[in-house]
N, C-alpha and C. Protein backbone atom coordinates (compact mmCIF):
# COMPACT_ATOMS: atom_id res chain seq x y z
N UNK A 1 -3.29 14.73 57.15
CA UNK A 1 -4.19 15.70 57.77
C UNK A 1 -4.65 15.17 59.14
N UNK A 2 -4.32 16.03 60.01
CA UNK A 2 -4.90 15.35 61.55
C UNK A 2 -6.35 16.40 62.11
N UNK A 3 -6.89 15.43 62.04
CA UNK A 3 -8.50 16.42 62.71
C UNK A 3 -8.35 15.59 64.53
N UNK A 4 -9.36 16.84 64.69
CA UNK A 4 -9.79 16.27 66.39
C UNK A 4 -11.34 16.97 66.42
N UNK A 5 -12.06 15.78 66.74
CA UNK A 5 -12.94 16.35 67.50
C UNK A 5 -13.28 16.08 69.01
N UNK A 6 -13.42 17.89 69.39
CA UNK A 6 -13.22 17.78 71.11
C UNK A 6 -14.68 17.43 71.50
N UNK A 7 -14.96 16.90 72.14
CA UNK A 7 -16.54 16.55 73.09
C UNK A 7 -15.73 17.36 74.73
N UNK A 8 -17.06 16.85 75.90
CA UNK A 8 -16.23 17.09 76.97
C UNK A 8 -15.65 15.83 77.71
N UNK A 9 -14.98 15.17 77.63
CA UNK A 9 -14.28 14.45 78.35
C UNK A 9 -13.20 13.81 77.69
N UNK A 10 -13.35 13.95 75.76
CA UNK A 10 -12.06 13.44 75.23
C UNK A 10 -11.80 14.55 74.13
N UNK A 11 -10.42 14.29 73.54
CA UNK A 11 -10.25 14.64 72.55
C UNK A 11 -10.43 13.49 71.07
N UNK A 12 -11.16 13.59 70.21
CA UNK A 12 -11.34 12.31 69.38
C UNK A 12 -10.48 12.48 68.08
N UNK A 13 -8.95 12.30 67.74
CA UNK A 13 -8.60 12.52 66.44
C UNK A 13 -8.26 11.29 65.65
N UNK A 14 -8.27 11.82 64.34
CA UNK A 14 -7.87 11.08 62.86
C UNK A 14 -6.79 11.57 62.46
N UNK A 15 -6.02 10.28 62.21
CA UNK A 15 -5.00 10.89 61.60
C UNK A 15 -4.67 10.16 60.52
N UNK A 16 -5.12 10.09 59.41
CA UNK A 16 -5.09 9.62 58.26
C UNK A 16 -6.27 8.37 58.16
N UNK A 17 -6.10 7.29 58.66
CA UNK A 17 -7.02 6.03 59.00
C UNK A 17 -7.04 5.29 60.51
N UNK A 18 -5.82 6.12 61.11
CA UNK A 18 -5.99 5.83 62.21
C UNK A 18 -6.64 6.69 63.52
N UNK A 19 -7.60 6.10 64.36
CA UNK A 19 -8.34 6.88 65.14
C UNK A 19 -7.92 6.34 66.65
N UNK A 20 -7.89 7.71 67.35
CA UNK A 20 -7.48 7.52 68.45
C UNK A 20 -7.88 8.75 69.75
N UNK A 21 -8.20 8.54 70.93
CA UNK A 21 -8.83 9.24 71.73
C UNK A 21 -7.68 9.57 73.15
N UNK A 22 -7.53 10.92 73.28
CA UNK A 22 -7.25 11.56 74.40
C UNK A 22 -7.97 12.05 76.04
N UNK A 23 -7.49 11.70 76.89
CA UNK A 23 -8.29 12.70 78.09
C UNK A 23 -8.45 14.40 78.04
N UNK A 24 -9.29 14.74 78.58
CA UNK A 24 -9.47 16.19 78.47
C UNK A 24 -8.73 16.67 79.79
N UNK A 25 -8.90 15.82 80.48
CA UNK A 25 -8.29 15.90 81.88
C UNK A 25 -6.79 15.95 82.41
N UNK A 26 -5.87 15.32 81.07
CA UNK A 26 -4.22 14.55 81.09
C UNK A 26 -3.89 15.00 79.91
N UNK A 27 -4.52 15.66 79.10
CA UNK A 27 -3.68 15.88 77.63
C UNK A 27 -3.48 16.86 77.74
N UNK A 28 -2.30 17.74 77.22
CA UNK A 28 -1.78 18.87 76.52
C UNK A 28 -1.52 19.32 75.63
N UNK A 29 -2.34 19.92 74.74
CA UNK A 29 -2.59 19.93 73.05
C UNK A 29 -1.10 20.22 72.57
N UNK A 30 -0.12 21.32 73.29
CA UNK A 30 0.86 22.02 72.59
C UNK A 30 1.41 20.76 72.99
N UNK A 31 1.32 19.94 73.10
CA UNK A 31 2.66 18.34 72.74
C UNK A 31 2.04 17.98 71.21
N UNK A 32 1.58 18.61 70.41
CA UNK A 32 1.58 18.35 68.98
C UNK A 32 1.46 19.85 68.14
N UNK A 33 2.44 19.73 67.39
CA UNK A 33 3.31 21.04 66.79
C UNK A 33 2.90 21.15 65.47
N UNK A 34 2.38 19.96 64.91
CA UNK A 34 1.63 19.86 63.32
C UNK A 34 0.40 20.30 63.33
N UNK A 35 -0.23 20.81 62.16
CA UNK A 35 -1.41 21.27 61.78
C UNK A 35 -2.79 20.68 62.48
N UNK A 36 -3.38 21.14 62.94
CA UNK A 36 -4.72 20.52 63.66
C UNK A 36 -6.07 21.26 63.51
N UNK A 37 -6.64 20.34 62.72
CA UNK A 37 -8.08 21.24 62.41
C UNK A 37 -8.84 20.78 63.10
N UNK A 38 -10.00 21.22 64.23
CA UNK A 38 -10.45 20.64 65.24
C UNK A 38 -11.97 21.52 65.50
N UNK A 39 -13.05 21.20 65.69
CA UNK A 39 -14.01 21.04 66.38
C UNK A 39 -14.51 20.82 68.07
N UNK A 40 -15.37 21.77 68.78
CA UNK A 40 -15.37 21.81 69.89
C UNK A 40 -16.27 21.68 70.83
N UNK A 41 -16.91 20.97 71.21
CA UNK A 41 -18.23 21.62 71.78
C UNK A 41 -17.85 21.64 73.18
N UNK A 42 -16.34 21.33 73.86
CA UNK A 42 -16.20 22.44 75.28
C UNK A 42 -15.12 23.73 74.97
N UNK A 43 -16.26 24.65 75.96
CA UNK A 43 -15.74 25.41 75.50
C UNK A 43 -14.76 26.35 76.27
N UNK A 44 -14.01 25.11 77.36
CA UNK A 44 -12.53 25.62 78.26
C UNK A 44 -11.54 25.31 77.14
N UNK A 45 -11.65 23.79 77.01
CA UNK A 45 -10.71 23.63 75.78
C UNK A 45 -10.93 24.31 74.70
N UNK A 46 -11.47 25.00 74.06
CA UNK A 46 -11.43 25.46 73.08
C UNK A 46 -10.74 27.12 73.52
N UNK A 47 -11.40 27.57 74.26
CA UNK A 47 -10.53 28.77 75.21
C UNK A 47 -8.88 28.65 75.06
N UNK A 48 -8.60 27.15 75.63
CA UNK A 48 -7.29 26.86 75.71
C UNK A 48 -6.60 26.89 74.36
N UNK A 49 -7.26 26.45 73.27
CA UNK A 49 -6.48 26.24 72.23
C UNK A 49 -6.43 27.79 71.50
N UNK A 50 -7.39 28.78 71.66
CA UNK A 50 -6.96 30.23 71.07
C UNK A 50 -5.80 30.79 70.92
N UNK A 51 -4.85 30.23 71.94
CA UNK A 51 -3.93 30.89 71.68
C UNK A 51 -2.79 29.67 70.85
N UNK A 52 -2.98 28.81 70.09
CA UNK A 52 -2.10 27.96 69.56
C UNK A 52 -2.39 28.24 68.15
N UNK A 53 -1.86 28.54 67.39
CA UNK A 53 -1.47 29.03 66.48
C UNK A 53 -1.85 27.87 65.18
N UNK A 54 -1.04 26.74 65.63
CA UNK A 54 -1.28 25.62 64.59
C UNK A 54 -2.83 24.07 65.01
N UNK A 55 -3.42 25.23 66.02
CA UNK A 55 -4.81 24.37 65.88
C UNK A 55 -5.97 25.04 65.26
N UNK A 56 -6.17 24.80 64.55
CA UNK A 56 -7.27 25.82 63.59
C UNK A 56 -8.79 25.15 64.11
N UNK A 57 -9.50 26.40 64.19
CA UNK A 57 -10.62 25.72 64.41
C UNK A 57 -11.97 26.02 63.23
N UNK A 58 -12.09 24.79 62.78
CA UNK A 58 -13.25 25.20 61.59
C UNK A 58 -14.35 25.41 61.64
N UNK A 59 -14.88 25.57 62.67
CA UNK A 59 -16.54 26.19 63.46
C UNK A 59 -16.49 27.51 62.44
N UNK A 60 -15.38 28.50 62.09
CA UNK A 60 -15.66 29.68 61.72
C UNK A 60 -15.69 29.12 60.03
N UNK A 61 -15.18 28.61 59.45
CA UNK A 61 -15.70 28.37 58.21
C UNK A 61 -17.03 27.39 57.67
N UNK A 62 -18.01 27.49 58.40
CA UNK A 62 -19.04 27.32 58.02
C UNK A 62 -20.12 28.44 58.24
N UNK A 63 -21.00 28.15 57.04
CA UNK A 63 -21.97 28.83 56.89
C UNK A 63 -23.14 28.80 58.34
N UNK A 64 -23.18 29.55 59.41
CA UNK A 64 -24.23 29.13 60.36
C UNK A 64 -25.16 29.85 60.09
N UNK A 65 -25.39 29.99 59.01
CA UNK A 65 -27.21 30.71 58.61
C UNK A 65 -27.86 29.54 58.29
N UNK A 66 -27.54 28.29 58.17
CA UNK A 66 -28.25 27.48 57.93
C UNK A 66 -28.61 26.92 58.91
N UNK A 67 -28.17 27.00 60.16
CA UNK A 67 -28.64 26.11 61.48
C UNK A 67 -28.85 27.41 61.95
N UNK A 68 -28.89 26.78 63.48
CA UNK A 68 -29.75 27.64 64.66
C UNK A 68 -28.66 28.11 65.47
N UNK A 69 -29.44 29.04 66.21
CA UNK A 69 -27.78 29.44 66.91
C UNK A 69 -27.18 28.57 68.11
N UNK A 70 -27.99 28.13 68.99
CA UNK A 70 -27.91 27.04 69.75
C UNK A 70 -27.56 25.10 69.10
N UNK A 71 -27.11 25.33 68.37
CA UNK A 71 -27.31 23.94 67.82
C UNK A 71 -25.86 23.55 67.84
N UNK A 72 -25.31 22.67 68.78
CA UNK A 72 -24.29 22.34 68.85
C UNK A 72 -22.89 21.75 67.53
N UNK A 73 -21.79 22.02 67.41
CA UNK A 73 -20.77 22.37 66.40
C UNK A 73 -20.76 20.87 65.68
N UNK A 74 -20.82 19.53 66.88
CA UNK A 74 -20.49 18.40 66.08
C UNK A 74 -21.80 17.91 65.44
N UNK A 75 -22.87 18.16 65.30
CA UNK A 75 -24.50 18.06 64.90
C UNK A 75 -24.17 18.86 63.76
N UNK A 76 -23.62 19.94 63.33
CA UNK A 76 -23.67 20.77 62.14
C UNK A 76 -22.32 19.57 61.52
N UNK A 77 -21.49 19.59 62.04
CA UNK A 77 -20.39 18.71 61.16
C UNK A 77 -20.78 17.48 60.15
N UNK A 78 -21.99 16.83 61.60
CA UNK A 78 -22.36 15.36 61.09
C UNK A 78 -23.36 15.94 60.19
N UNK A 79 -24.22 17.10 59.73
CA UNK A 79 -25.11 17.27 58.64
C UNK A 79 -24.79 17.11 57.46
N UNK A 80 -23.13 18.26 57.64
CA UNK A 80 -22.70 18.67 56.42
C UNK A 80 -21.79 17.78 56.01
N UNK A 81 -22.10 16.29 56.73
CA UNK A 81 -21.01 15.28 55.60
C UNK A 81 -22.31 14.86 54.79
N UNK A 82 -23.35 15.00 55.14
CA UNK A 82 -24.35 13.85 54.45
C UNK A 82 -25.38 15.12 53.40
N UNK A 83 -26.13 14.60 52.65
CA UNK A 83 -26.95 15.61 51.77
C UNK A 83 -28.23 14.78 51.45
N UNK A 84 -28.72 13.48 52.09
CA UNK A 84 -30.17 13.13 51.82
C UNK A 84 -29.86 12.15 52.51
N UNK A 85 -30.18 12.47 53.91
CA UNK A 85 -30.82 11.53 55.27
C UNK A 85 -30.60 12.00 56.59
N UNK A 86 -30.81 11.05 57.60
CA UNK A 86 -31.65 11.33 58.71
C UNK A 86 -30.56 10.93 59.39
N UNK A 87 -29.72 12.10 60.21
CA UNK A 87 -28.53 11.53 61.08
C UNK A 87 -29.26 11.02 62.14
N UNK A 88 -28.22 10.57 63.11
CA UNK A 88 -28.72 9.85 64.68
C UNK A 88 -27.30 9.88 64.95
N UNK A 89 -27.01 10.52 66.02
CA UNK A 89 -25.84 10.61 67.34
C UNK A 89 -26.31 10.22 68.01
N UNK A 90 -25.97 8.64 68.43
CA UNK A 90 -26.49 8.21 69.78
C UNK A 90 -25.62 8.01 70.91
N UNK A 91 -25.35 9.16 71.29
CA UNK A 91 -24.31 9.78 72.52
C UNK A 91 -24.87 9.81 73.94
N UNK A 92 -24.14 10.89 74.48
CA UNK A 92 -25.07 11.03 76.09
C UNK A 92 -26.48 11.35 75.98
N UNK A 93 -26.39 12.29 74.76
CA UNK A 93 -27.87 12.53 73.94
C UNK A 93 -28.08 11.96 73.15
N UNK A 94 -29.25 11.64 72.42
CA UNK A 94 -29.44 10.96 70.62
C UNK A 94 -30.02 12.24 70.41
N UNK A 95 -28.97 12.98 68.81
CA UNK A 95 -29.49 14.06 68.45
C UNK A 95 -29.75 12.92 67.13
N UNK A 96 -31.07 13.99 66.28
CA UNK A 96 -31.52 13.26 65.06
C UNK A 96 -31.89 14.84 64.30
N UNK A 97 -31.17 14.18 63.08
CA UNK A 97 -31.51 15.40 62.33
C UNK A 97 -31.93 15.47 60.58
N UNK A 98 -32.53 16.28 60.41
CA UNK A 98 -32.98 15.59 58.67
C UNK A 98 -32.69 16.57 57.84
N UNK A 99 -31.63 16.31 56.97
CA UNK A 99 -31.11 16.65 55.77
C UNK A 99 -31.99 16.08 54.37
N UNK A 100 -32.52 17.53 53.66
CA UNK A 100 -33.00 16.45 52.74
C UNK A 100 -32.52 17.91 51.43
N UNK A 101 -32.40 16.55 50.55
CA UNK A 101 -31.28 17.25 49.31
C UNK A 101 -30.32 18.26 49.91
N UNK A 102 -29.50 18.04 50.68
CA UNK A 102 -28.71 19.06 50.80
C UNK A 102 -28.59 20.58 51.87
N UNK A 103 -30.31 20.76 52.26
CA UNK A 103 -30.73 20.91 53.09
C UNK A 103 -31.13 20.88 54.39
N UNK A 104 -30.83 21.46 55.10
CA UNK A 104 -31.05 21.13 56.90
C UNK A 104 -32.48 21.24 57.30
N UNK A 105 -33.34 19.93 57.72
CA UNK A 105 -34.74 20.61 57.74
C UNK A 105 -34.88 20.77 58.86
N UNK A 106 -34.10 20.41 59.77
CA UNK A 106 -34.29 20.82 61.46
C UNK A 106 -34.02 19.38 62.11
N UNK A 107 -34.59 19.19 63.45
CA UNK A 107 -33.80 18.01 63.92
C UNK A 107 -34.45 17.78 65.60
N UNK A 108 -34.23 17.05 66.36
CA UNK A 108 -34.85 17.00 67.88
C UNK A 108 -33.45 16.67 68.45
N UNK A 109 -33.69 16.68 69.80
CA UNK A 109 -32.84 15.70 71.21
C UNK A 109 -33.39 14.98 71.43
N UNK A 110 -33.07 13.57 71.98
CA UNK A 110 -33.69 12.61 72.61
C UNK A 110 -32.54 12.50 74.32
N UNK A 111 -33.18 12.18 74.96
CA UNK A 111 -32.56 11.94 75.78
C UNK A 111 -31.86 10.50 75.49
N UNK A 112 -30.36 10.30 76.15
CA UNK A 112 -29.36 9.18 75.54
C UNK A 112 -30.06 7.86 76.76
N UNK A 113 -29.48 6.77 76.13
CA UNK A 113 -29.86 5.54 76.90
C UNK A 113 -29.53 5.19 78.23
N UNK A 114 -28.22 6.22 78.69
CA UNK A 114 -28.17 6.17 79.93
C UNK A 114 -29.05 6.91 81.06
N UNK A 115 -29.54 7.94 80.34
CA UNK A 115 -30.61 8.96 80.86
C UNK A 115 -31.38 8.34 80.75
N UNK A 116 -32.05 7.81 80.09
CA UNK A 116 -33.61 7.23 79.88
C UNK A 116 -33.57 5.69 81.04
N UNK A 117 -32.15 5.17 81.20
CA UNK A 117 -32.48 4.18 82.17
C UNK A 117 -32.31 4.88 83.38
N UNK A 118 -31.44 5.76 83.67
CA UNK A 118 -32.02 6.24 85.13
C UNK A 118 -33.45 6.95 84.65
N UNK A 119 -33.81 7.55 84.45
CA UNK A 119 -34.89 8.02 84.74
C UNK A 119 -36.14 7.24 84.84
N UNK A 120 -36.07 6.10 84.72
CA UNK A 120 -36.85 4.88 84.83
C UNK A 120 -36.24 4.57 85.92
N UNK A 121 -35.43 4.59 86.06
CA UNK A 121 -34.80 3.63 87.49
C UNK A 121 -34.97 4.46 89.14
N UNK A 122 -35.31 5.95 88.59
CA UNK A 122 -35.89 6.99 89.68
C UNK A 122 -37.36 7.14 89.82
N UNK A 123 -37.84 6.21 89.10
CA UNK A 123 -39.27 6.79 89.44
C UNK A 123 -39.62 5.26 90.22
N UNK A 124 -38.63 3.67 90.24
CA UNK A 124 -39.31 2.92 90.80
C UNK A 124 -37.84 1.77 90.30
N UNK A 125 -37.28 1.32 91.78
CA UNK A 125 -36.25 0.28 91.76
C UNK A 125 -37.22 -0.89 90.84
N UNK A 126 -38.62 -0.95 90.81
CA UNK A 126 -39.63 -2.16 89.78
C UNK A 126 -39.25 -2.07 88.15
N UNK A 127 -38.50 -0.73 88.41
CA UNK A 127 -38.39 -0.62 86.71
C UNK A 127 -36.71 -0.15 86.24
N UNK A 128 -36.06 -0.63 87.15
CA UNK A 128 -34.35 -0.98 87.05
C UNK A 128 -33.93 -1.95 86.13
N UNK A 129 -34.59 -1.75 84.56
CA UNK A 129 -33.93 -2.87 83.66
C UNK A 129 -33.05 -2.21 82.47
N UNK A 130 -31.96 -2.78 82.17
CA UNK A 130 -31.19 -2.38 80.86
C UNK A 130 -31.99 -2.96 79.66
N UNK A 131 -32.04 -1.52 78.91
CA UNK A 131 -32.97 -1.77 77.73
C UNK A 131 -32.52 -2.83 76.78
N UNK A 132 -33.69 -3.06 76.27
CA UNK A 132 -33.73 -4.50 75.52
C UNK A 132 -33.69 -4.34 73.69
N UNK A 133 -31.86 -4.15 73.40
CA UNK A 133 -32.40 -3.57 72.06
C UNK A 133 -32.59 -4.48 70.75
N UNK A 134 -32.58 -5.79 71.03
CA UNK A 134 -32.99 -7.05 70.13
C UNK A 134 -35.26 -7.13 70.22
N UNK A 135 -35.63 -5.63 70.92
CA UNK A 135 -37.11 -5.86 71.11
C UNK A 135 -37.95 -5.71 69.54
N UNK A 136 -38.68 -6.42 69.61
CA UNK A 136 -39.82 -6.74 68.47
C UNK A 136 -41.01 -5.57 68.61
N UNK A 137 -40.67 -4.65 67.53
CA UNK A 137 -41.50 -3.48 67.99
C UNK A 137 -43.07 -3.44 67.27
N UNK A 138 -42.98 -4.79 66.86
CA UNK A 138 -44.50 -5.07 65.90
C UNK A 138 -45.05 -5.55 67.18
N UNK A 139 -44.53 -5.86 68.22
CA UNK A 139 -46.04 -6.47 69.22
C UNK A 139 -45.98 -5.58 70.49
N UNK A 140 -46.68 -5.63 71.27
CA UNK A 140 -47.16 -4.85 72.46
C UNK A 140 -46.66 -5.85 73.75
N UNK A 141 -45.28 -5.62 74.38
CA UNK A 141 -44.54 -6.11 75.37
C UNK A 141 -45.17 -6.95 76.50
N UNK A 142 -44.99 -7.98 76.93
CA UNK A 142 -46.01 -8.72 78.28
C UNK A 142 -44.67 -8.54 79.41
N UNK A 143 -43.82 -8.30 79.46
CA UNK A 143 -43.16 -7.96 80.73
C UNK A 143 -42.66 -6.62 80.95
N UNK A 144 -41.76 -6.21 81.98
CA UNK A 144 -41.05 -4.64 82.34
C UNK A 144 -40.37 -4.45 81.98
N UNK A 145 -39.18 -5.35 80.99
CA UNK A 145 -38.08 -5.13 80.82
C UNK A 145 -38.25 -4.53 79.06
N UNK A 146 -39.22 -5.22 79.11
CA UNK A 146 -39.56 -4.59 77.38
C UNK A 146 -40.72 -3.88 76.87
N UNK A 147 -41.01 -3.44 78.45
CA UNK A 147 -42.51 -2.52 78.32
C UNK A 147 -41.74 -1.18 78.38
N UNK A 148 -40.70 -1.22 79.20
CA UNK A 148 -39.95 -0.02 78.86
C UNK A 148 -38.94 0.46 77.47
N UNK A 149 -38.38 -0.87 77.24
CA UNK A 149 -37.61 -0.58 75.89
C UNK A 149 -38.48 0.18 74.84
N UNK A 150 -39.92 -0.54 74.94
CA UNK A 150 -40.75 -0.41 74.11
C UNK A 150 -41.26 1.33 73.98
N UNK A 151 -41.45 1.63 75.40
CA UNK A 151 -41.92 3.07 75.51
C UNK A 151 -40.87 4.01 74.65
N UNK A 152 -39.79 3.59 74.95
CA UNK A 152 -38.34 4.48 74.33
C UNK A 152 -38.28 4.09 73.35
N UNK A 153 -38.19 3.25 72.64
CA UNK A 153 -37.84 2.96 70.87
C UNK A 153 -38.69 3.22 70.28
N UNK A 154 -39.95 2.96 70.58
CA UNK A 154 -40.96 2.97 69.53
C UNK A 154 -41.34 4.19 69.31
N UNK A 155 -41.57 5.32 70.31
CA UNK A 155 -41.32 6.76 69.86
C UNK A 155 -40.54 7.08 68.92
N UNK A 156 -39.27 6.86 69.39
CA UNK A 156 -38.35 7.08 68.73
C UNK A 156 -38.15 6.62 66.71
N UNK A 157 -38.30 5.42 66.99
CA UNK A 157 -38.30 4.47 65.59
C UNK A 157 -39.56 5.28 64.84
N UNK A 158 -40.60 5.79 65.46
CA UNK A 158 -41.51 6.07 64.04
C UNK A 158 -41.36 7.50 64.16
N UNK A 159 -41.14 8.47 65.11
CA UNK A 159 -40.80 9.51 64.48
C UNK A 159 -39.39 9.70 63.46
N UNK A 160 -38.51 9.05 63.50
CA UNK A 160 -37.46 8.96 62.76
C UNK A 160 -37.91 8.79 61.18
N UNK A 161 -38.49 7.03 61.29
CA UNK A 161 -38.90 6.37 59.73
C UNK A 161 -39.86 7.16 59.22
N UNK A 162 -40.56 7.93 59.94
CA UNK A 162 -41.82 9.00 59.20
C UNK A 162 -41.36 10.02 58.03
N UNK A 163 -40.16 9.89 57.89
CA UNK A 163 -39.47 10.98 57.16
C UNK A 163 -38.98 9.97 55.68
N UNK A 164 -39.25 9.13 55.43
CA UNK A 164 -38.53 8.26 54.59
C UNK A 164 -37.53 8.55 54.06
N UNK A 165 -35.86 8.60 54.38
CA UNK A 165 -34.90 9.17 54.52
C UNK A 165 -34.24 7.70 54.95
N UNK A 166 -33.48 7.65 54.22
CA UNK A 166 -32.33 6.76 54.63
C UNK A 166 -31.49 7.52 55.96
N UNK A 167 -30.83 6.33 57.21
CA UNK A 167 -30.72 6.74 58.17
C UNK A 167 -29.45 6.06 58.60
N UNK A 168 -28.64 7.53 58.88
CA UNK A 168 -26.63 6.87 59.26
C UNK A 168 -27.36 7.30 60.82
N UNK A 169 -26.32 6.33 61.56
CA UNK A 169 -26.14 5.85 62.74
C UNK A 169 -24.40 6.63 63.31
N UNK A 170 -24.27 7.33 64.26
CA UNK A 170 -23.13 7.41 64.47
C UNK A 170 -22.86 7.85 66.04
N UNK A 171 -21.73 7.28 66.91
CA UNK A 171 -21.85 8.01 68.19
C UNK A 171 -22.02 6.40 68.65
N UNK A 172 -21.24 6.38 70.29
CA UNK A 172 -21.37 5.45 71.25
C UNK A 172 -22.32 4.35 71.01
N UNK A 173 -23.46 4.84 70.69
CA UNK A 173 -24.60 3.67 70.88
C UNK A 173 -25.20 3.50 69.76
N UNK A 174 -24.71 3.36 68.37
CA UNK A 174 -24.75 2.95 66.99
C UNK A 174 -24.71 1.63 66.92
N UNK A 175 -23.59 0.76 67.39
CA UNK A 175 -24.09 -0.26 67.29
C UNK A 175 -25.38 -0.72 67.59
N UNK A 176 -25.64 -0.52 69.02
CA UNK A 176 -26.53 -0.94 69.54
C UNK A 176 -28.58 -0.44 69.36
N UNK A 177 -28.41 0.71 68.42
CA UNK A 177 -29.50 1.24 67.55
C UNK A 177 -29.47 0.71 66.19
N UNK A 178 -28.22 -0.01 65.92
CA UNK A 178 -28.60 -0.60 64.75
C UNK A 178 -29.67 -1.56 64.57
N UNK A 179 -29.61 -2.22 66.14
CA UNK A 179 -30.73 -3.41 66.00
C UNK A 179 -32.26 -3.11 65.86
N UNK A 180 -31.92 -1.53 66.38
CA UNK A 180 -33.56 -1.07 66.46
C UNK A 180 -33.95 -0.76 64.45
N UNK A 181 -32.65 -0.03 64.87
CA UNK A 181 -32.63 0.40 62.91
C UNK A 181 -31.85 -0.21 62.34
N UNK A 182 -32.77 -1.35 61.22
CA UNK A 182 -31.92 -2.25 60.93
C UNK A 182 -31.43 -1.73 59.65
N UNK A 183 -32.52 -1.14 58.53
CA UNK A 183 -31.69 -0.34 57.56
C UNK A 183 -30.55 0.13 57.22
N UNK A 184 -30.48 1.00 58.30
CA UNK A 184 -29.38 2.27 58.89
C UNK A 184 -28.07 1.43 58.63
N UNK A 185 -27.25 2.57 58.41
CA UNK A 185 -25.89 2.61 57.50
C UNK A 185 -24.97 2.96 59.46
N UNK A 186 -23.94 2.78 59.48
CA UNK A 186 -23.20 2.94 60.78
C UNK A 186 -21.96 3.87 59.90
N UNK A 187 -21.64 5.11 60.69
CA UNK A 187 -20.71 5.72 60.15
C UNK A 187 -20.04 6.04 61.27
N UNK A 188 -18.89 5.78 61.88
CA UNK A 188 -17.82 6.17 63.03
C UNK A 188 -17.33 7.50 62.71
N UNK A 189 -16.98 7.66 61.55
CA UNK A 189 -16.53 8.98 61.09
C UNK A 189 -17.38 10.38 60.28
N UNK A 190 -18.17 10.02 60.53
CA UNK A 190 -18.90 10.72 59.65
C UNK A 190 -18.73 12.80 60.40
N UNK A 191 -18.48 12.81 61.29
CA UNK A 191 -17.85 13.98 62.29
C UNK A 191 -16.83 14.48 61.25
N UNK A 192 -15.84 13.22 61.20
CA UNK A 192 -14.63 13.69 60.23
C UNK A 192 -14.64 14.09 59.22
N UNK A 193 -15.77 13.18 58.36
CA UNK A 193 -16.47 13.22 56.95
C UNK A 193 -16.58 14.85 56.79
N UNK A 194 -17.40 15.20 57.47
CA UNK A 194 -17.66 16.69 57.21
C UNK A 194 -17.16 17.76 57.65
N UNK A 195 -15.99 17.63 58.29
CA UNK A 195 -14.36 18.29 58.43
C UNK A 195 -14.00 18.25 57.23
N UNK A 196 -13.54 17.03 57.02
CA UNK A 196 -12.94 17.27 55.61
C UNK A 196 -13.30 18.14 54.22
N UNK A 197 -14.81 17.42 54.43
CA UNK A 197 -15.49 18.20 53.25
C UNK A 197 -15.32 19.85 53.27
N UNK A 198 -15.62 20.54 54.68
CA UNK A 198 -15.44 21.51 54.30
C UNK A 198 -13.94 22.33 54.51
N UNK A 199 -13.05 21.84 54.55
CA UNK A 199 -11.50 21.92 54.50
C UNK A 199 -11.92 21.79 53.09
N UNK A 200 -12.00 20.80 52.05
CA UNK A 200 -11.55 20.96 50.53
C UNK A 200 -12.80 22.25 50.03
N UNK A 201 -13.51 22.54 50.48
CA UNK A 201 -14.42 23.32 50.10
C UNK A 201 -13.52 24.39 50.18
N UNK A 202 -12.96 24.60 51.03
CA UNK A 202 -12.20 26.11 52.00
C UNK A 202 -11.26 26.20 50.98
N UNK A 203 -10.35 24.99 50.49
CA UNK A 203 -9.44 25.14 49.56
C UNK A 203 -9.36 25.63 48.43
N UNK A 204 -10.77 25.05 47.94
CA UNK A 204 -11.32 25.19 46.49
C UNK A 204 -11.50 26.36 46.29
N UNK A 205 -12.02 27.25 47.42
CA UNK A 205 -12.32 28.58 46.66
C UNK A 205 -11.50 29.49 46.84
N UNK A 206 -10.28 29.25 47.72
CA UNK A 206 -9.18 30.19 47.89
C UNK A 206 -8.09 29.90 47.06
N UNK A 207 -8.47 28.72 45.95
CA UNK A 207 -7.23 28.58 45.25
C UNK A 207 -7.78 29.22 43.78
N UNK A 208 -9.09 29.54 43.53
CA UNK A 208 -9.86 29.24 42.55
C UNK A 208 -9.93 31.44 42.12
């Protein structure tokens, strides 16, 4: 089974255990002739792929009465692999979202770590530091470099843990939120996770 999920600048697919990433810019989907179940959140490429026959796109087999209408395709994917906890995509954005039993209870944006250091870095070249994610969020920071980390995580960290919800990590900057969240489970695939799931779901009831 080969999945892809499209973002805007790559194509991200699985193809059994092996994972591997395309340009959006240099690739040409019709150079693969096998089955492709795929996910999109641009939506030229996805334009492009309408007319290919053997790329299926599974945005239409999910239920979207349960989310919002604005709520982007790979945020519903990463819900519906999990059924009791607190996602985190820590991408260009950190989306966070809380599933509990099975349920979608809603979710925020955070702005991503590259945003949050320019936007510190525009209000004053004094505050041009790469965040500090080994910071100790039990004490109150004595320098800049971790008076800022501090402003950004610690928001972040207790609106998250306020939910007591076990918490997967997934997206670019997972590793590096692991240190904030040390609990937290790291899932690379978890996008895929809930492709799949609802591919055997899709199966189950059309065979049944």
């Amino acid at each position: 089974m080969l999945l892809c999920d499209i973002g805007n600048t790559s194509y991200h697919f699985l193809d059994g255990n092996k994972s591997y990433k395309k340009s959006v810019l240099d690739f040409n989907p019709q150079e693969i002739t096998q089955k492709v179940y795929f996910i999109s959140v641009n939506v030229k490429v996805k334009q492009k792929l309408s007319s290919l026959k053997n790329w299926i796109d599974l945005e239409s087999l999910v239920n979207m009465s349960k989310y919002y209408k604005s709520m982007g395709i790979d945020r519903i994917f990463a819900v519906e692999a999990t059924s009791n906890a607190i996602v985190i995509d820590a991408g260009s954005a950190i989306t966070v979202d809380v599933v509990r039993e099975g349920k979608f209870m809603g979710g925020f944006i955070y702005p991503g770590v590259k945003a949050m250091n320019n936007a510190y870095k525009n209000i004053s070249s004094a505050l041009s530091y790469e965040f500090n994610f080994d910071l100790d969020l039990t004490t109150l920071p004595k320098n800049s470099q971790d008076a800022i980390s501090y402003g950004f995580f610690k928001t972040l960290y207790s609106e998250v843990t306020s939910y007591n919800l076990p918490i997967v990590l997934t997206g670019g900057y997972a590793q590096e939120l692991k240190k904030i969240f040390i609990d937290a489970i790291i899932d690379e695939n978890l996008i895929f996770s809930g492709m799949k799931k609802i591919i055997e779901e899709k199966s189950y009831f059309n065979n049944s």
